[in-house]
C-alpha atoms as a PDB file:
ATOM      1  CA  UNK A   1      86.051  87.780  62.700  1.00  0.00           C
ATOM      2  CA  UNK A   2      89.325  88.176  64.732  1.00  0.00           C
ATOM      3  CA  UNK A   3      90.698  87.228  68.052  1.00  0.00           C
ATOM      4  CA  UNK A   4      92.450  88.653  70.641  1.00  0.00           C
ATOM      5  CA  UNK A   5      93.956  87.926  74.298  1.00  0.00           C
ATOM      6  CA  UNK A   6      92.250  90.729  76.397  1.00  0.00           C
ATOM      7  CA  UNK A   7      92.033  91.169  80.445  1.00  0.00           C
ATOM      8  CA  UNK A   8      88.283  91.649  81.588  1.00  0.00           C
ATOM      9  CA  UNK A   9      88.237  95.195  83.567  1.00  0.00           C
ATOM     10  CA  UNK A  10      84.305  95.848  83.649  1.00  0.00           C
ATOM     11  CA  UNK A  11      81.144  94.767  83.135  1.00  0.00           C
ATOM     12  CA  UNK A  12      78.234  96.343  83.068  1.00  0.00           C
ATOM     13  CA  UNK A  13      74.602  94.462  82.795  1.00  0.00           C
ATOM     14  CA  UNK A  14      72.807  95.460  79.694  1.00  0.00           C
ATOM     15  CA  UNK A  15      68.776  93.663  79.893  1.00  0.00           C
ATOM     16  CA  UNK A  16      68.414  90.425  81.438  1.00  0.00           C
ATOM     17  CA  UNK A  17      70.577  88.405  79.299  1.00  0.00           C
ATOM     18  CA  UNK A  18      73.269  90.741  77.695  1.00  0.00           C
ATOM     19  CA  UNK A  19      76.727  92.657  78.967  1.00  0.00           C
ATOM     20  CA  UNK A  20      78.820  95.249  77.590  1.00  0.00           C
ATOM     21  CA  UNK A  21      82.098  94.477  78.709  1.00  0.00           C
ATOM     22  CA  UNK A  22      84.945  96.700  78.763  1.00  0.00           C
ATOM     23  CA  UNK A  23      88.419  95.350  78.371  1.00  0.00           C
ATOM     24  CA  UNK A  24      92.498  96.354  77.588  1.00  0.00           C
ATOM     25  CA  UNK A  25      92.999  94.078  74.630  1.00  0.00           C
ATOM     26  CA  UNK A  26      96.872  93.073  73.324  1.00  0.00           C
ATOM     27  CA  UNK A  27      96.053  93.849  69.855  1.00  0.00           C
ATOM     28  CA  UNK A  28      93.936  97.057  70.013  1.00  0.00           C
ATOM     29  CA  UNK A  29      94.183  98.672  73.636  1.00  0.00           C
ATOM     30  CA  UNK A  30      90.958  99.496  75.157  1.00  0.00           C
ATOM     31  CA  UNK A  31      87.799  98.281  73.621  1.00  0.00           C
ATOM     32  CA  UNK A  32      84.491  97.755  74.264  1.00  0.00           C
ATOM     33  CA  UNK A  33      82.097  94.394  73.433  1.00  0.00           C
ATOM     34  CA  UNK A  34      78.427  93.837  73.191  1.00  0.00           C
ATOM     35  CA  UNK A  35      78.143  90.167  74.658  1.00  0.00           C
ATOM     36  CA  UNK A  36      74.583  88.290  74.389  1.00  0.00           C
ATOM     37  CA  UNK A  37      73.595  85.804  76.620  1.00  0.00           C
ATOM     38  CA  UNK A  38      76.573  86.898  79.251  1.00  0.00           C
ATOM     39  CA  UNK A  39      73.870  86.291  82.263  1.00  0.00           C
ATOM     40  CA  UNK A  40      72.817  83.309  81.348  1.00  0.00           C
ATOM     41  CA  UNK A  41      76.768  81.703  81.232  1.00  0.00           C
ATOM     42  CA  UNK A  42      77.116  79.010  83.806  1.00  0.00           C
ATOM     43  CA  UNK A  43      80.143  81.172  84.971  1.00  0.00           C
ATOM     44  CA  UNK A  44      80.140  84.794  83.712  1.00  0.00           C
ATOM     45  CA  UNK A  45      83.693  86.494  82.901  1.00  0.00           C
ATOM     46  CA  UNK A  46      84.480  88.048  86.443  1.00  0.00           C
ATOM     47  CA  UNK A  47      86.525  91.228  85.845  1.00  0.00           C
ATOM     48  CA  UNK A  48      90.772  90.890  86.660  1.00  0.00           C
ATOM     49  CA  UNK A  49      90.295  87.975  84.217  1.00  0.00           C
ATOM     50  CA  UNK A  50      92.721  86.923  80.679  1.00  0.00           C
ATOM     51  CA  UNK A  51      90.087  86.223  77.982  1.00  0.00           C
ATOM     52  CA  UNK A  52      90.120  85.513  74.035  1.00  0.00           C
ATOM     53  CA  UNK A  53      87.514  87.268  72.565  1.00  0.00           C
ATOM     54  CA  UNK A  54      85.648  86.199  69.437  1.00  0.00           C
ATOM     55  CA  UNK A  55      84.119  89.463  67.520  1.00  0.00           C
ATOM     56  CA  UNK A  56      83.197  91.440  65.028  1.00  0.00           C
ATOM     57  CA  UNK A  57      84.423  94.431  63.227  1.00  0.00           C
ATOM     58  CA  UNK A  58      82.079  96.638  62.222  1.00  0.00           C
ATOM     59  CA  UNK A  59      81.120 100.565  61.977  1.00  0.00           C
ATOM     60  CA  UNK A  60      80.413 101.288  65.963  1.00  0.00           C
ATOM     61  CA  UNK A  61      83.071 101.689  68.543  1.00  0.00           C
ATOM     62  CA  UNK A  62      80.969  98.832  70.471  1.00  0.00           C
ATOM     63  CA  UNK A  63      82.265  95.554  68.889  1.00  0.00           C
ATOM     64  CA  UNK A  64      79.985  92.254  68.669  1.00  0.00           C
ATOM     65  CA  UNK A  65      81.755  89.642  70.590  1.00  0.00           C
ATOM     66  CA  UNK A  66      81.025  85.919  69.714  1.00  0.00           C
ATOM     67  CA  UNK A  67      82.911  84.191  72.044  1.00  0.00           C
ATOM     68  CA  UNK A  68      84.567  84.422  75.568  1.00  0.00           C
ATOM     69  CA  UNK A  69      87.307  81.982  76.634  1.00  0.00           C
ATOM     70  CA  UNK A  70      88.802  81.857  80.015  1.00  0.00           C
ATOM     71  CA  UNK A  71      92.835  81.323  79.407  1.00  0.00           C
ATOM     72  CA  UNK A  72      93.559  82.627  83.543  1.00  0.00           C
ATOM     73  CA  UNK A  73      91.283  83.365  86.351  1.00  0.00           C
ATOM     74  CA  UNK A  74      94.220  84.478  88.601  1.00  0.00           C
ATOM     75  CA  UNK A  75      92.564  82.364  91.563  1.00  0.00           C
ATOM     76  CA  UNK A  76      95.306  84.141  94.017  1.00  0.00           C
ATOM     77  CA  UNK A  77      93.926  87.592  93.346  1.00  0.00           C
ATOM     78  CA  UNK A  78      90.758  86.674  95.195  1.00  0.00           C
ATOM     79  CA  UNK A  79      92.239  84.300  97.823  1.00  0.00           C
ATOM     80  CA  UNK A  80      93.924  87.761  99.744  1.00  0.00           C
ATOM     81  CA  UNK A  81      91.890  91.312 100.052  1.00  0.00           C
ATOM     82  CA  UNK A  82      95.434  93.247  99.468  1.00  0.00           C
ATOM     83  CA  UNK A  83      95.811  91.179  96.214  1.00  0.00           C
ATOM     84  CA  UNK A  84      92.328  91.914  95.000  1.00  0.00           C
ATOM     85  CA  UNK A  85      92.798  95.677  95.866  1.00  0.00           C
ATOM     86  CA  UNK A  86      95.813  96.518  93.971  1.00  0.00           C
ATOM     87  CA  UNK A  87      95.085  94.578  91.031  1.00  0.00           C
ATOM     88  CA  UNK A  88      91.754  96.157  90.858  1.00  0.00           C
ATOM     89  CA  UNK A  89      93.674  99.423  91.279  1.00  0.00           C
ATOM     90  CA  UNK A  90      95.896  98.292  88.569  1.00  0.00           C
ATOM     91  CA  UNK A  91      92.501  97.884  86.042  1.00  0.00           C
ATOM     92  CA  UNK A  92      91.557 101.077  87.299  1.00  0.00           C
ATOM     93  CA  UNK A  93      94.335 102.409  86.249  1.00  0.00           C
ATOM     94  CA  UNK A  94      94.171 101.240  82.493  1.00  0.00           C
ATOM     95  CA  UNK A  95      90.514 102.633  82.260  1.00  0.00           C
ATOM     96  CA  UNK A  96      91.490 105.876  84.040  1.00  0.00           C
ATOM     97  CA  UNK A  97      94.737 106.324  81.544  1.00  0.00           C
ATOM     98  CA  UNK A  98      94.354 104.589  77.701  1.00  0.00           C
ATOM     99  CA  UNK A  99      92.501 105.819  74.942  1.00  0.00           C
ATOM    100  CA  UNK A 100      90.333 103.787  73.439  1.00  0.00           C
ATOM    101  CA  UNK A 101      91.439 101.472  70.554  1.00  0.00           C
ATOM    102  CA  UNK A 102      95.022 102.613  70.937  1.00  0.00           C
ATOM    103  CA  UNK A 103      97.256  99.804  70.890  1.00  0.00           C
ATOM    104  CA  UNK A 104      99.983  99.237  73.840  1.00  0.00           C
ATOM    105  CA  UNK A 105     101.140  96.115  73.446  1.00  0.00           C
ATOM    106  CA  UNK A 106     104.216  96.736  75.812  1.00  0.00           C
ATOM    107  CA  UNK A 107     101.642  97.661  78.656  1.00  0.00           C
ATOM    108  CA  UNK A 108      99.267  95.146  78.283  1.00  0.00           C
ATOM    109  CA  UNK A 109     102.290  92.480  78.717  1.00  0.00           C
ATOM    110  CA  UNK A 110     103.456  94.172  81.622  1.00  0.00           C
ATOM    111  CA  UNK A 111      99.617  94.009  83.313  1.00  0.00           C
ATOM    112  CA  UNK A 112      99.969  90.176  81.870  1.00  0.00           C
ATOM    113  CA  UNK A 113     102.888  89.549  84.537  1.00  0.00           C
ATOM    114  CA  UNK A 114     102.074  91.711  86.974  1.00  0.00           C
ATOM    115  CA  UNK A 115      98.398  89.817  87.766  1.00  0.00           C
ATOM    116  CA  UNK A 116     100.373  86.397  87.069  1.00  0.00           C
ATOM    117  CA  UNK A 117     103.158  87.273  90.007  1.00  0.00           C
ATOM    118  CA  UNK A 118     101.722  89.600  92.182  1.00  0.00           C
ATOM    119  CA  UNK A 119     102.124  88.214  95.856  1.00  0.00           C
ATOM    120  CA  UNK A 120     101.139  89.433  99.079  1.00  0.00           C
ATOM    121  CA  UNK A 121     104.608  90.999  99.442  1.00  0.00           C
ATOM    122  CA  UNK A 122     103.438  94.502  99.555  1.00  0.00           C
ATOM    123  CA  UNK A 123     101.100  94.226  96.316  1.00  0.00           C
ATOM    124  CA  UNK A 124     100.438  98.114  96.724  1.00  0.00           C
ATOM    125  CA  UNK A 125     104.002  99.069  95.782  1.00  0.00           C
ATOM    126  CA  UNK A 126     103.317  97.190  92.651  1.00  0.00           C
ATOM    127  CA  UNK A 127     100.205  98.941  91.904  1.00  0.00           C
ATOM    128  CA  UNK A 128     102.454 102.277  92.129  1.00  0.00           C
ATOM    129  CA  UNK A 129     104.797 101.055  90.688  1.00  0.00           C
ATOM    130  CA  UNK A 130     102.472 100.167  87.361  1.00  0.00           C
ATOM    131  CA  UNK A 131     101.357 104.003  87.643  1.00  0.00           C
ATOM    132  CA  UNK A 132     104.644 105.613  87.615  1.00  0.00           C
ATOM    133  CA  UNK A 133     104.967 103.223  84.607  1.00  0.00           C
ATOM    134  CA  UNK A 134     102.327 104.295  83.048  1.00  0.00           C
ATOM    135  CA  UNK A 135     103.118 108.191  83.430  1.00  0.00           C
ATOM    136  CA  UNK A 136     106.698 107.158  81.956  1.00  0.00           C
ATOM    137  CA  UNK A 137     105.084 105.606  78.656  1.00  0.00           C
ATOM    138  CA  UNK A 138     103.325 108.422  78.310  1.00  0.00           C
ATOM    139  CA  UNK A 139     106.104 110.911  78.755  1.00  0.00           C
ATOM    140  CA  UNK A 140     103.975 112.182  82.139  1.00  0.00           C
ATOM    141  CA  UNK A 141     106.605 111.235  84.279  1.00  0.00           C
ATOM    142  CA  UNK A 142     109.223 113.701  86.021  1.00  0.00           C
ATOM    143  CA  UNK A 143     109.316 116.651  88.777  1.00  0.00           C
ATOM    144  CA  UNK A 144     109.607 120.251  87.519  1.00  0.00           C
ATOM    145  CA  UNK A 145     112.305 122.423  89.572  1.00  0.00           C
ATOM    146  CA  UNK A 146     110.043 125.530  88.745  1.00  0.00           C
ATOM    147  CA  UNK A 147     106.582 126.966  89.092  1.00  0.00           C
ATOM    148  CA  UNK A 148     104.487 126.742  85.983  1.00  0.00           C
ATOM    149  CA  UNK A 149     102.927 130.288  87.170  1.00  0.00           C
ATOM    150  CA  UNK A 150     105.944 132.376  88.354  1.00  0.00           C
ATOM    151  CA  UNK A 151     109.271 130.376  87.896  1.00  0.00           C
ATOM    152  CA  UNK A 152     109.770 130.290  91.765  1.00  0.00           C
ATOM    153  CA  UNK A 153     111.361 127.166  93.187  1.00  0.00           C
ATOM    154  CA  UNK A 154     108.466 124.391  92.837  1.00  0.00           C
ATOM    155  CA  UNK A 155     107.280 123.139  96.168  1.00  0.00           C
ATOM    156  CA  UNK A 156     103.902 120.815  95.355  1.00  0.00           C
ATOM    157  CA  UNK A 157     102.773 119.189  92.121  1.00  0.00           C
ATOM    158  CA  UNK A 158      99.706 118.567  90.027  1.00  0.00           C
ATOM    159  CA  UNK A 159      98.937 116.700  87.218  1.00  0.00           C
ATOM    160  CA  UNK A 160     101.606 118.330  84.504  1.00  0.00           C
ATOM    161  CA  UNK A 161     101.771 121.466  86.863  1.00  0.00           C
ATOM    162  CA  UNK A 162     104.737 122.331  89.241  1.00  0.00           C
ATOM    163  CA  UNK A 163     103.792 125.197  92.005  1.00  0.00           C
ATOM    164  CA  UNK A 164     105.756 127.341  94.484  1.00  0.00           C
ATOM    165  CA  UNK A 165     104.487 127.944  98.260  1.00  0.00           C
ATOM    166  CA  UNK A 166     102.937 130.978  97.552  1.00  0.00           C
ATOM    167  CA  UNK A 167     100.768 129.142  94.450  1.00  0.00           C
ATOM    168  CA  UNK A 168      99.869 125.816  95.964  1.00  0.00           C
ATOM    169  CA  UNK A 169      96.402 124.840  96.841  1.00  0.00           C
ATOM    170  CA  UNK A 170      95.138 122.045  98.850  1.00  0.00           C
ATOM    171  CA  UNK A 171      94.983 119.318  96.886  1.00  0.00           C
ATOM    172  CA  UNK A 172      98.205 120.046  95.516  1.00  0.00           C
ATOM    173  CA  UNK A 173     101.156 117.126  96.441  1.00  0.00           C
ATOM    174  CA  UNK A 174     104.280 117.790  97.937  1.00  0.00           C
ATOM    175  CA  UNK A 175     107.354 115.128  98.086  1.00  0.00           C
ATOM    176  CA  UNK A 176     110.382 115.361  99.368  1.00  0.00           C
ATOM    177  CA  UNK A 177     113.925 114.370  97.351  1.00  0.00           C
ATOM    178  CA  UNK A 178     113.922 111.048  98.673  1.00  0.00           C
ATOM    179  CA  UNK A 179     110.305 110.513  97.850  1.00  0.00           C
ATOM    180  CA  UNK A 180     110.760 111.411  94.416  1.00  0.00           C
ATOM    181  CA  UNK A 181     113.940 109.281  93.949  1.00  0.00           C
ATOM    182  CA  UNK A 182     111.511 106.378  95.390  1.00  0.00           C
ATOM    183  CA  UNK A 183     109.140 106.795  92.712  1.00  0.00           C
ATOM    184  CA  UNK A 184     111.646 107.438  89.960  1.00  0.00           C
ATOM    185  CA  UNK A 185     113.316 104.114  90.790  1.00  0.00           C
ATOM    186  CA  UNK A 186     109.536 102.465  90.805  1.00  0.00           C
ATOM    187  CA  UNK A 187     109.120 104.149  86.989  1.00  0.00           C
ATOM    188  CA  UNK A 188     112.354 102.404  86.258  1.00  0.00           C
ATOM    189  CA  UNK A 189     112.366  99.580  87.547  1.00  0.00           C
ATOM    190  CA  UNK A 190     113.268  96.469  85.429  1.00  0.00           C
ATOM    191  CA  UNK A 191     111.812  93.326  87.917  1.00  0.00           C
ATOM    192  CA  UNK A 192     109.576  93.100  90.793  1.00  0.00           C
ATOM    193  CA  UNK A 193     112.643  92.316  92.985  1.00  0.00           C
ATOM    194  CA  UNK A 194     114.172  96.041  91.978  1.00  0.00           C
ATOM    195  CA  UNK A 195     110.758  97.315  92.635  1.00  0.00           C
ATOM    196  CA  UNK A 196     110.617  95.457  95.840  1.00  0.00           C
ATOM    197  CA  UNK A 197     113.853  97.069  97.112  1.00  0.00           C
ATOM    198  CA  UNK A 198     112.525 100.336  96.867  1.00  0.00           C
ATOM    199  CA  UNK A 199     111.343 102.176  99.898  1.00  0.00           C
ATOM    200  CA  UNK A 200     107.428 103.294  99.553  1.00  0.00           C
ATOM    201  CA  UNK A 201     105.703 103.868 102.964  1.00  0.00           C
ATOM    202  CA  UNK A 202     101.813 104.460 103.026  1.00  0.00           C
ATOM    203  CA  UNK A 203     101.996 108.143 102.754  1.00  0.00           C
ATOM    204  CA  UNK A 204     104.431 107.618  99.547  1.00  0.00           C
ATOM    205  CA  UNK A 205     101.754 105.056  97.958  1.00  0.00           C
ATOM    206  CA  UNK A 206      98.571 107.552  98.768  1.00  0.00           C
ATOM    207  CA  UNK A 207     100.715 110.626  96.994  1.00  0.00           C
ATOM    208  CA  UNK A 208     102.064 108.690  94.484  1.00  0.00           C
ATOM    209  CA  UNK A 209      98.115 107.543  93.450  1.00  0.00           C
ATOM    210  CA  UNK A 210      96.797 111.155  94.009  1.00  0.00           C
ATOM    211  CA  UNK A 211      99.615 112.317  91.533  1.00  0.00           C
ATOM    212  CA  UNK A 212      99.178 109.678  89.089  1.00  0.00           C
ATOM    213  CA  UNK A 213      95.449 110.519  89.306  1.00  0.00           C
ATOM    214  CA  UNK A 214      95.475 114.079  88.509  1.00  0.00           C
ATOM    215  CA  UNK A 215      97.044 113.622  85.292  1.00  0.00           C
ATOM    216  CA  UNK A 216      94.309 112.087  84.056  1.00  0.00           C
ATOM    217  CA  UNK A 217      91.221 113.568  86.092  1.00  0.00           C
ATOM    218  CA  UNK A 218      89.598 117.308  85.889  1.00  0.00           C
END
């Protein structure tokens, strides 16, 4: 049997009784667990929620867990809508991106803080801020200067893909210099004060989720 610190992303009902819960681990990354009797738990595991999980190793992907321990409900999440939002954006995020059983330790620490200190000082920043993270770790992140189809000067982006003017589609995203030093300084930034400091309107935060999204969506 082993243990593991994991945050709670998803659950999804399985019978009357039983849940298969799907959640970004410290250890092992993403990883699903077959949990009996999750229903009938005075208080189930609500997703956005630090757990150690009791379970099993064994030949399926779909681990037996024994045991569920609450060690933080992050209360403030659910006391504030714009809380709730971008940390639920933030577990999207993680299921939209990682593999399953690949471990990122570094990540999961960063989600860790990030749910323990975010504040209703513009909690969507920090949601963008975790993507443009997340497309650094995985060597996603950066702006090509040409087209990936002609070498033209690139005007709009998608996923991987820089385009010109004539080769953009809707759907593509366009930002401007300043917009992409905004989200550069977001990828880099080393606190939530030097993230705070950075200028990221509404428009910036929609483009910067519809780019972050189209790396990892067909």
């Amino acid at each position: 049997m082993e243990h593991t610190k994991a945050i709670l992303l998803h659950v999804l009902p399985f019978q009357d009784t039983s849940a298969i819960l799907t959640a970004f681990t410290e250890n092992k990354g993403l990883l699903k667990f077959f949990q009996r009797g999750y229903g009938r738990q005075k208080v189930p595991k609500a997703p956005l929620t630090l757990l150690e999980i009791a379970f099993d190793i064994g030949k399926s992907t779909l681990y037996r867990s024994f045991s569920l321990s609450t060690l933080e409900s992050y209360p403030h999440l659910r006391s504030d809508l714009s809380l709730l939002e971008s940390a639920g954006r933030m577990g999207r995020t993680i299921l939209l991106s990682q593999q399953m059983e690949h471990p990122s330790p570094k990540l999961f620490s960063l989600l860790e803080t990030l749910f323990q200190n975010l504040t209703i000082e513009d909690p969507s920043k920090i949601a963008a801020m975790f993507e443009m993270k997340i497309l650094y770790h995985d060597g996603l992140f950066g702006f090509a200067k040409r087209c990936t189809l002609c070498n033209a000067p690139a005007f709009s982006y998608y996923g991987h893909d820089a385009f010109c003017k004539t080769h953009s589609l809707k759907g593509h995203i366009t930002f401007t210099y300043k917009e992409k030093h905004a989200l550069s300084s977001l990828a880099h930034a080393t606190s939530l004060r030097c993230a705070h400091r950075v200028p990221c309107d509404k428009i910036l935060n929609e483009k910067s989720k519809l780019w972050f999204n189209s790396f990892y969506t067909k």
